[in-house]
N, C-alpha and C. Protein backbone atom coordinates (compact mmCIF):
# COMPACT_ATOMS: atom_id res chain seq x y z
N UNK A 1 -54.77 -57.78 27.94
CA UNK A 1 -55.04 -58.69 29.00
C UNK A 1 -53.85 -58.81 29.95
N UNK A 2 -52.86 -59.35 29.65
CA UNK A 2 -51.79 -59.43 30.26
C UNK A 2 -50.64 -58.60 29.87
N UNK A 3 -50.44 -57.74 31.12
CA UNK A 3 -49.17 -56.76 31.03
C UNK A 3 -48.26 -56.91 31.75
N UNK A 4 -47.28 -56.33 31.51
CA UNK A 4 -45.59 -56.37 31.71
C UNK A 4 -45.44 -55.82 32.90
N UNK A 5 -44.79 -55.79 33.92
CA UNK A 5 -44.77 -55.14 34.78
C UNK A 5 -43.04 -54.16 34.13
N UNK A 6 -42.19 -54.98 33.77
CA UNK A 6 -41.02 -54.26 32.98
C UNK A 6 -41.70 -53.76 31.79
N UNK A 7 -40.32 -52.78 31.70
CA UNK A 7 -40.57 -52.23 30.24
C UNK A 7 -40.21 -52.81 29.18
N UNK A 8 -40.64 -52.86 27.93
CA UNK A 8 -40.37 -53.84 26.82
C UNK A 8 -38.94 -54.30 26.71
N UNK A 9 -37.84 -53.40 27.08
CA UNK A 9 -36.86 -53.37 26.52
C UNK A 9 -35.90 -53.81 27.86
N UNK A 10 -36.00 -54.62 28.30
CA UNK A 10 -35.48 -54.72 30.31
C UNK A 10 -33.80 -54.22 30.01
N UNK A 11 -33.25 -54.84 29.05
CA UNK A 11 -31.80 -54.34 29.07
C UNK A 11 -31.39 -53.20 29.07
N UNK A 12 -31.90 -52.46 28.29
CA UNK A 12 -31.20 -51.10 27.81
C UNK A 12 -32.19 -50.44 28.75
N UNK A 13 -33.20 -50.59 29.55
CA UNK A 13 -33.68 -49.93 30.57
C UNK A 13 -32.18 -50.01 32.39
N UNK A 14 -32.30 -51.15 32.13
CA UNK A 14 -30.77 -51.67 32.83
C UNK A 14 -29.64 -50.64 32.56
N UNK A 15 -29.34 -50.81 31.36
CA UNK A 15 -28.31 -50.13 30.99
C UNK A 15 -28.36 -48.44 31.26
N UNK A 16 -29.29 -48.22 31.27
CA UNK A 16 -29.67 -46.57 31.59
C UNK A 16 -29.27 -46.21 33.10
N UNK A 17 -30.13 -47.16 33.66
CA UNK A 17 -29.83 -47.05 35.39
C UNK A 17 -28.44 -47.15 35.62
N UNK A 18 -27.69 -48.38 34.74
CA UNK A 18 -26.13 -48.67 35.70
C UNK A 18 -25.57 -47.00 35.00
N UNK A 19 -25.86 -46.71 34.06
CA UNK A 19 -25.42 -45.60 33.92
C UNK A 19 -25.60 -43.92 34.43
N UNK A 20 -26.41 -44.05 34.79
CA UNK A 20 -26.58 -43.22 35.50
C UNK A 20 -26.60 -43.09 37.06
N UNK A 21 -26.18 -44.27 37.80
CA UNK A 21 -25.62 -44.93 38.99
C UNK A 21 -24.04 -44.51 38.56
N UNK A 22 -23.06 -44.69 37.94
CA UNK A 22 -21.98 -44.58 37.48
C UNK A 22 -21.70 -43.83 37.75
N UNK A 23 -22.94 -42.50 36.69
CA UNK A 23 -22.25 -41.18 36.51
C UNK A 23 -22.04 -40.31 37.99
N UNK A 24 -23.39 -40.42 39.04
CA UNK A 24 -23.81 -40.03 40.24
C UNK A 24 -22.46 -40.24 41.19
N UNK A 25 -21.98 -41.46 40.98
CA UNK A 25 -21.09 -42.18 41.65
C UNK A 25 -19.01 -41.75 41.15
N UNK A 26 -19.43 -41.50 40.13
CA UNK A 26 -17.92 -41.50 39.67
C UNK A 26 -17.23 -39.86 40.11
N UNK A 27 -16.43 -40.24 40.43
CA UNK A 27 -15.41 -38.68 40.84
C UNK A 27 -14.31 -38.51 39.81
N UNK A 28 -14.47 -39.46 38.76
CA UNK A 28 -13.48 -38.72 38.30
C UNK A 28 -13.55 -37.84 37.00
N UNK A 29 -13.16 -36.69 36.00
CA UNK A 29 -13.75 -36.05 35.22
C UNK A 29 -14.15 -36.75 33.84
N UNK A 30 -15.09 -36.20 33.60
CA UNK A 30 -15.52 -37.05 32.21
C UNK A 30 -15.77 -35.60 30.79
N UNK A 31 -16.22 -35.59 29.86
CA UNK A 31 -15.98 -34.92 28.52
C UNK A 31 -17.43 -33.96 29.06
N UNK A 32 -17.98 -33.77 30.28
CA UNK A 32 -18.86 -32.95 30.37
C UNK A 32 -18.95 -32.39 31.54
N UNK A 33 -18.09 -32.53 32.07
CA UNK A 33 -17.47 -31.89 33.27
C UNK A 33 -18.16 -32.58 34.58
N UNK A 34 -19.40 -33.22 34.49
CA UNK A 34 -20.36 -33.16 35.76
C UNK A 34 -19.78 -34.24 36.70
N UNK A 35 -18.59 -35.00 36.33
CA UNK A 35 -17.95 -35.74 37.44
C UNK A 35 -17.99 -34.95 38.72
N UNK A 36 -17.42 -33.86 38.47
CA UNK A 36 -16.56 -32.73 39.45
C UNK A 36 -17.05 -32.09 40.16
N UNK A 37 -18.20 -30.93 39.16
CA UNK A 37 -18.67 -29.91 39.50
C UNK A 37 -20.02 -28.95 38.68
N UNK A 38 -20.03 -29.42 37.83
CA UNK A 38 -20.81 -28.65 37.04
C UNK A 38 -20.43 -28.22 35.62
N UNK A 39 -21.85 -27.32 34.87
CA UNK A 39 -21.14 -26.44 33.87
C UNK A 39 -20.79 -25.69 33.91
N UNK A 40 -20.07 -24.79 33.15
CA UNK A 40 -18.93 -25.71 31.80
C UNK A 40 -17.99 -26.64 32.69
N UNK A 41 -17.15 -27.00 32.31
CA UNK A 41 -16.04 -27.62 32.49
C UNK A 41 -14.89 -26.59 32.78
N UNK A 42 -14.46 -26.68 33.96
CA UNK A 42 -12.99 -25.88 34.22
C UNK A 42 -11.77 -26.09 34.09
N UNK A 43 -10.57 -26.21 33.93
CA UNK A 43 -9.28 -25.66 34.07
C UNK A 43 -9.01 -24.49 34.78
N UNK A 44 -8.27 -24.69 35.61
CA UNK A 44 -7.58 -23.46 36.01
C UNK A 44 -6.59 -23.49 36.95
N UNK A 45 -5.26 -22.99 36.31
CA UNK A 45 -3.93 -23.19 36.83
C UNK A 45 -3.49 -21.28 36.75
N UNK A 46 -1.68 -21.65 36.08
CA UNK A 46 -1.06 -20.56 35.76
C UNK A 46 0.29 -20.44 35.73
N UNK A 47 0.90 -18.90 35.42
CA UNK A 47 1.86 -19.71 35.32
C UNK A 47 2.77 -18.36 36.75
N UNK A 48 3.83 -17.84 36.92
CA UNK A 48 4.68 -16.83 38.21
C UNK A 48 3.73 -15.79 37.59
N UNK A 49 3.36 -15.29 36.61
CA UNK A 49 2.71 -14.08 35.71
C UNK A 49 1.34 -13.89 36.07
N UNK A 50 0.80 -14.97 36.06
CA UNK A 50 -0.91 -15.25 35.65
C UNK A 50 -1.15 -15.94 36.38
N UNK A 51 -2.79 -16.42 36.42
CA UNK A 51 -3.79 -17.00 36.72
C UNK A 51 -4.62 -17.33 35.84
N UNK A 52 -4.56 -18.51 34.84
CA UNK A 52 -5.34 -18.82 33.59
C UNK A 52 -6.61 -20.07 33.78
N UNK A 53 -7.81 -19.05 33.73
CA UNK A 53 -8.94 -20.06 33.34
C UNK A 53 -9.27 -20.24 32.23
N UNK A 54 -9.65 -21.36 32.15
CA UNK A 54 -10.63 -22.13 31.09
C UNK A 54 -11.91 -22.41 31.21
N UNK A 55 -13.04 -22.14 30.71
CA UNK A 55 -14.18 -23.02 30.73
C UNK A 55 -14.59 -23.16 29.32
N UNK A 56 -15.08 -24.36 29.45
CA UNK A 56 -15.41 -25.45 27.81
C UNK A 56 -16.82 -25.24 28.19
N UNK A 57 -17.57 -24.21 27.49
CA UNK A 57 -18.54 -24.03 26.72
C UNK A 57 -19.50 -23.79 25.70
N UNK A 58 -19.27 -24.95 25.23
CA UNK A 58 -19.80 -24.96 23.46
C UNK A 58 -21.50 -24.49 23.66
N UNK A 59 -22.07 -23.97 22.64
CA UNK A 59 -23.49 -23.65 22.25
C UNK A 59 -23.54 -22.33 23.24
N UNK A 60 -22.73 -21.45 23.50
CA UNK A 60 -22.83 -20.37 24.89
C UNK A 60 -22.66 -19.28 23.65
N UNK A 61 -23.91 -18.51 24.10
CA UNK A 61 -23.67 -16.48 23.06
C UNK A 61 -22.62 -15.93 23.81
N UNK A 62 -21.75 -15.68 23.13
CA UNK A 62 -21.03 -14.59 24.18
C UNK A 62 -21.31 -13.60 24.82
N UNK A 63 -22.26 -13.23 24.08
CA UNK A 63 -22.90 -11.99 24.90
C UNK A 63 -23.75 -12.23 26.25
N UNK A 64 -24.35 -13.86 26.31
CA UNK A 64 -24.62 -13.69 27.50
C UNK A 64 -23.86 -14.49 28.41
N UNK A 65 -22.51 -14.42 28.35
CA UNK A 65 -21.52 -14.79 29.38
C UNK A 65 -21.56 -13.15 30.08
N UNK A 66 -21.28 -13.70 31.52
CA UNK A 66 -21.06 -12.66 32.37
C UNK A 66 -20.39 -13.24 33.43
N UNK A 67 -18.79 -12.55 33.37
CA UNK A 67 -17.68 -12.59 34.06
C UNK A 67 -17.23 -11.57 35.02
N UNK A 68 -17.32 -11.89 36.48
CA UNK A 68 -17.16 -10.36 37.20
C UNK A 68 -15.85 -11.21 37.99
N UNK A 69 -15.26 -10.12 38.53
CA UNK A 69 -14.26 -10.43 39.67
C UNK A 69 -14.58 -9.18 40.67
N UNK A 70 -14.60 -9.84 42.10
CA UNK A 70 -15.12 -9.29 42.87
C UNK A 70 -14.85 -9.91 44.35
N UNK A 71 -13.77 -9.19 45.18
CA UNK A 71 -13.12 -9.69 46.34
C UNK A 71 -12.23 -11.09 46.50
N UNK A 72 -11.29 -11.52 45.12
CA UNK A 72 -11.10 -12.52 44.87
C UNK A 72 -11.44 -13.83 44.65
N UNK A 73 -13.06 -13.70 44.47
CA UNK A 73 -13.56 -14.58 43.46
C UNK A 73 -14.04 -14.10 42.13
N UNK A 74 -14.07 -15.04 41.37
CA UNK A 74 -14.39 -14.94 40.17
C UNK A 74 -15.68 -16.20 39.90
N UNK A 75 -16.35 -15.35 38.86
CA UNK A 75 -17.92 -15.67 38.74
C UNK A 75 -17.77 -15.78 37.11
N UNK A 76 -18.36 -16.78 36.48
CA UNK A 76 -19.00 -17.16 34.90
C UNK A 76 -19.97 -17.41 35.03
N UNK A 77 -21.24 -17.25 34.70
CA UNK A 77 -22.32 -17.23 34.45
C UNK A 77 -22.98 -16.68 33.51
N UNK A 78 -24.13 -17.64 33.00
CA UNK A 78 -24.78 -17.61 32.14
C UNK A 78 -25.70 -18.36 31.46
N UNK A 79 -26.25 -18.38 30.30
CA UNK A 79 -27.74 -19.83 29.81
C UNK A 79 -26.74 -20.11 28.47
N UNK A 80 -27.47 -21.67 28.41
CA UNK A 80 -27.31 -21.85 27.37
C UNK A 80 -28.61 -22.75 27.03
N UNK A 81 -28.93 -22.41 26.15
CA UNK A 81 -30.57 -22.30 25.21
C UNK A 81 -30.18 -24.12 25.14
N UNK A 82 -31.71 -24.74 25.25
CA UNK A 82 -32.21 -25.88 24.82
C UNK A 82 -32.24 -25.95 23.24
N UNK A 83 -31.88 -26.77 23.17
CA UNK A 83 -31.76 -26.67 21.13
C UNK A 83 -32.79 -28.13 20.37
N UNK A 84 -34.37 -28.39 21.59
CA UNK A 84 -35.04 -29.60 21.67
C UNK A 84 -36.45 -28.99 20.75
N UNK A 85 -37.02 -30.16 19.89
CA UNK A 85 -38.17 -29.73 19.42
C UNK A 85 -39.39 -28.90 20.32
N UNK A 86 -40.16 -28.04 19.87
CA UNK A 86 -41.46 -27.52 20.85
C UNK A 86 -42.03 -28.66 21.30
N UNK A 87 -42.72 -28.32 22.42
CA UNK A 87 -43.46 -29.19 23.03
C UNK A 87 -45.07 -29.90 22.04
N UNK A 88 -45.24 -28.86 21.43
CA UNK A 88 -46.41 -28.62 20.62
C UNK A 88 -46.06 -29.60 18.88
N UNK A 89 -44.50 -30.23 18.99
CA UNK A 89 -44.44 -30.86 17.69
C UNK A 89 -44.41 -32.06 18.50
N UNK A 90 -44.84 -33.38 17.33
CA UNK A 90 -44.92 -34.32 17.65
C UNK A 90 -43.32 -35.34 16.85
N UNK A 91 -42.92 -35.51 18.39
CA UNK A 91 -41.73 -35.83 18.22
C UNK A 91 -40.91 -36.76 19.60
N UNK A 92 -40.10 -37.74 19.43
CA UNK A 92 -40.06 -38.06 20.84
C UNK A 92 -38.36 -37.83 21.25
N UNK A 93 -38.15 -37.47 22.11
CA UNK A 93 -37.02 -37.67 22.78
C UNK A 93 -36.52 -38.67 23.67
N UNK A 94 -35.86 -39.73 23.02
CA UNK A 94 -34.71 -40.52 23.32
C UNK A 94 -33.74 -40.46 24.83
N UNK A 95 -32.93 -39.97 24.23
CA UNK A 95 -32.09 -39.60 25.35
C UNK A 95 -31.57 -38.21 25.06
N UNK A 96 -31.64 -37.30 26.26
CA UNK A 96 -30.92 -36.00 26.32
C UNK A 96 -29.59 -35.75 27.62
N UNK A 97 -28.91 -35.61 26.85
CA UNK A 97 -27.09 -35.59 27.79
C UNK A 97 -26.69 -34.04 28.04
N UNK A 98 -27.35 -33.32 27.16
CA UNK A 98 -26.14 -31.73 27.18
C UNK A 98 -27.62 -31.05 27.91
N UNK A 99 -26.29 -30.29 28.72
CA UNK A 99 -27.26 -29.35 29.47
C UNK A 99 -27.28 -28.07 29.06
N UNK A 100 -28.90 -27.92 29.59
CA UNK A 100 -29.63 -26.57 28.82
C UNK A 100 -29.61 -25.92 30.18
N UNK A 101 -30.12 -24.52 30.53
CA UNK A 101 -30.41 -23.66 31.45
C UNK A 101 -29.01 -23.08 31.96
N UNK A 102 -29.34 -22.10 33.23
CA UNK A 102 -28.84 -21.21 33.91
C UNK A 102 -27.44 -22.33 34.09
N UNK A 103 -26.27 -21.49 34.29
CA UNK A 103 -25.26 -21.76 35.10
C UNK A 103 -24.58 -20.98 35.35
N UNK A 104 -23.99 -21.21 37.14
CA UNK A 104 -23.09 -20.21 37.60
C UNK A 104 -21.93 -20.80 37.91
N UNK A 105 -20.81 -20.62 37.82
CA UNK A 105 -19.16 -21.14 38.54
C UNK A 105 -18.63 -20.14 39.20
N UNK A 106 -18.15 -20.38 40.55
CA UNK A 106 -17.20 -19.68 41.63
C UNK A 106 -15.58 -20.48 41.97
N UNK A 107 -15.25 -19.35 41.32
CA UNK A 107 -13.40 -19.68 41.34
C UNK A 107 -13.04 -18.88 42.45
N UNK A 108 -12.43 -19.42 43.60
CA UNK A 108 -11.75 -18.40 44.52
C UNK A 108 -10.02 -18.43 43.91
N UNK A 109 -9.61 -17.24 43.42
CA UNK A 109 -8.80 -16.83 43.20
C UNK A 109 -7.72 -16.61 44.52
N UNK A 110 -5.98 -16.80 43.57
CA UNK A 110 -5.05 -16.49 45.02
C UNK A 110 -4.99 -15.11 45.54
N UNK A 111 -4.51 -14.83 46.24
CA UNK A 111 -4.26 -13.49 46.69
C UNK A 111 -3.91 -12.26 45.85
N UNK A 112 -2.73 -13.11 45.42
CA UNK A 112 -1.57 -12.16 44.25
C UNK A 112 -2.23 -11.79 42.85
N UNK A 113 -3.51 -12.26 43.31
CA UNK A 113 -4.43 -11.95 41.75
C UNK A 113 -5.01 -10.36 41.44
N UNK A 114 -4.54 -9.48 40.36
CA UNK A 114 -4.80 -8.57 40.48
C UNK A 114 -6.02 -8.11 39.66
N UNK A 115 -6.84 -7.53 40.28
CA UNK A 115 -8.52 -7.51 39.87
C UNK A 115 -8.69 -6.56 38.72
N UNK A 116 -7.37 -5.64 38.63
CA UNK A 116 -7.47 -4.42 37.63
C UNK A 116 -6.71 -4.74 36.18
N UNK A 117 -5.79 -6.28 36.28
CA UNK A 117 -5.47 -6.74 35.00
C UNK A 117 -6.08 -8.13 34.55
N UNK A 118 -7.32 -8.13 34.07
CA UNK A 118 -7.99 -9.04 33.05
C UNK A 118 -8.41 -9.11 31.92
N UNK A 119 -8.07 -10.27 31.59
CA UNK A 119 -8.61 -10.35 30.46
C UNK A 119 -9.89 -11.64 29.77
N UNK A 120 -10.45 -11.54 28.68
CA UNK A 120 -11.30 -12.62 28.45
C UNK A 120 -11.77 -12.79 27.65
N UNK A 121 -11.59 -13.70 26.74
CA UNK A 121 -11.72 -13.87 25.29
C UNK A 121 -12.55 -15.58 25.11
N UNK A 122 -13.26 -15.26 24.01
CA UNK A 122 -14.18 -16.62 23.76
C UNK A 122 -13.84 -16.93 22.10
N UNK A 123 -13.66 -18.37 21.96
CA UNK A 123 -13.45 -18.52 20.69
C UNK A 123 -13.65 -20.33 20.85
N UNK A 124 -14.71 -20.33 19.64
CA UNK A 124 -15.02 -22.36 19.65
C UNK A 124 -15.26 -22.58 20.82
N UNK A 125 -16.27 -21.72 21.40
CA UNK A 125 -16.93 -22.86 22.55
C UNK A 125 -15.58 -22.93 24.01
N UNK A 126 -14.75 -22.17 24.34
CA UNK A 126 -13.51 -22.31 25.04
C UNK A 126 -14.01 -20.82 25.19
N UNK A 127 -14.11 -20.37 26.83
CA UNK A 127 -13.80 -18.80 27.40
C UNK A 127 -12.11 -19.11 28.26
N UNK A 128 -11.86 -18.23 27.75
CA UNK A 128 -10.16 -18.10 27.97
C UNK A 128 -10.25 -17.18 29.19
N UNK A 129 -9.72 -16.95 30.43
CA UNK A 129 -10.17 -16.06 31.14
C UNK A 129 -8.33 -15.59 31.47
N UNK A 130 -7.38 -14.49 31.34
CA UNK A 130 -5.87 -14.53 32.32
C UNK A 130 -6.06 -13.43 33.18
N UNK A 131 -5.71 -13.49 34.28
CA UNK A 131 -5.87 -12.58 35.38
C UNK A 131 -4.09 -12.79 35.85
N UNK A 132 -3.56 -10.91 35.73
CA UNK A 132 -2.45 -11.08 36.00
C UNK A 132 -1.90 -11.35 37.32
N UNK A 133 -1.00 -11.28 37.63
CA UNK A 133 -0.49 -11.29 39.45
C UNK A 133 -0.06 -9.98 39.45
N UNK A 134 -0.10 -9.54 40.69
CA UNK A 134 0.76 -8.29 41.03
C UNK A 134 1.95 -8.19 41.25
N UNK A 135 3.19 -7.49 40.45
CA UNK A 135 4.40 -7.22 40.54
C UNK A 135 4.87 -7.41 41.79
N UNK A 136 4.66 -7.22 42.58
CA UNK A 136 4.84 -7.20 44.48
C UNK A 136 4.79 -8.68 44.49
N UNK A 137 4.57 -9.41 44.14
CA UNK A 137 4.19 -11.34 44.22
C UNK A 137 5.24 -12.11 43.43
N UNK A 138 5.69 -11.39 42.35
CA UNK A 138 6.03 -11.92 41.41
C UNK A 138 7.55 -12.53 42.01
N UNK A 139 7.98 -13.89 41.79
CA UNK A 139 9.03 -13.99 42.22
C UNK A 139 10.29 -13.10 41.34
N UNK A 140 11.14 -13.41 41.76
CA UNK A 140 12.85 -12.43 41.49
C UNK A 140 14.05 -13.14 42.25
N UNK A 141 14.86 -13.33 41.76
CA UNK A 141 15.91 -13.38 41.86
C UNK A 141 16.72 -12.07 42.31
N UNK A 142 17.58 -11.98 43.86
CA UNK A 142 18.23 -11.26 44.28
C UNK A 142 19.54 -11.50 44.41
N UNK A 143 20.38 -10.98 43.90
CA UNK A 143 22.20 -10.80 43.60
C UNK A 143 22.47 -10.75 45.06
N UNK A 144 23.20 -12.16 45.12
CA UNK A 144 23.91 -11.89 46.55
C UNK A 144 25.21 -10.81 46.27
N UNK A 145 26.17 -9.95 47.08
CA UNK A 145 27.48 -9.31 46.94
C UNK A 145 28.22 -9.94 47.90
């Protein structure tokens, strides 16, 4: 006879929205990167030698990471699989936070980045990416006489 126009639960319906108002809103990084930019999560500095990325991607096959460098950018891309009951079981979902599907990241790399020394290694969910500099860049110290 008489229905709710709210949902049973008005608070934690509340609480969903300010949170997700927050997240939309906040610039600064949080444990899932999407403050910023997307998935994975980046790092990327270095040191006179290198150019060292990071991306934090846990639940990622390595095999379907695909890392190209190509006119001084650099590209990660790849899926990472939904890990949610079939649609066809009867089951409900709550809340879902980690993201499933396609992702691509574009790093524009510095100049001194040399395309023919890379490297890239994955271990625990962390792709390690070092891209050397070219000797010609590298600072030095010159002997005054």
């Amino acid at each position: 006879m008489f229905r709710s126009l709210f949902p049973h639960d008005v608070f934690a319906e509340m609480d969903r929205l300010q949170r997700e108002v927050q997240q939309a809103l906040d610039l600064s990084p949080n444990i899932r990167g999407f403050g910023r930019g997307g998935f994975p999560a980046l790092n990327v500095g270095g040191t006179p030698q290198t150019v060292e990325v990071y991306a934090f991607a846990p639940g990622i096959d390595p095999n379907s990471l695909e890392v190209d460098l190509e006119r001084g950018m650099l590209t990660i891309a790849g899926e990472r699989k939904s890990r949610l009951p079939d649609a066809g079981q009867q089951s409900t979902l709550h809340i879902n936070e980690r993201f499933a599907g396609s992702f691509r990241r574009v790093i524009n790399l510095p100049e001194d980045a040399d395309p023919d020394a890379v490297q890239a290694r994955v271990k625990d969910g962390l792709v390690h990416i070092t891209i050397q500099r070219r000797a010609a860049a590298q600072p030095r110290r010159i002997t005054v006489h």
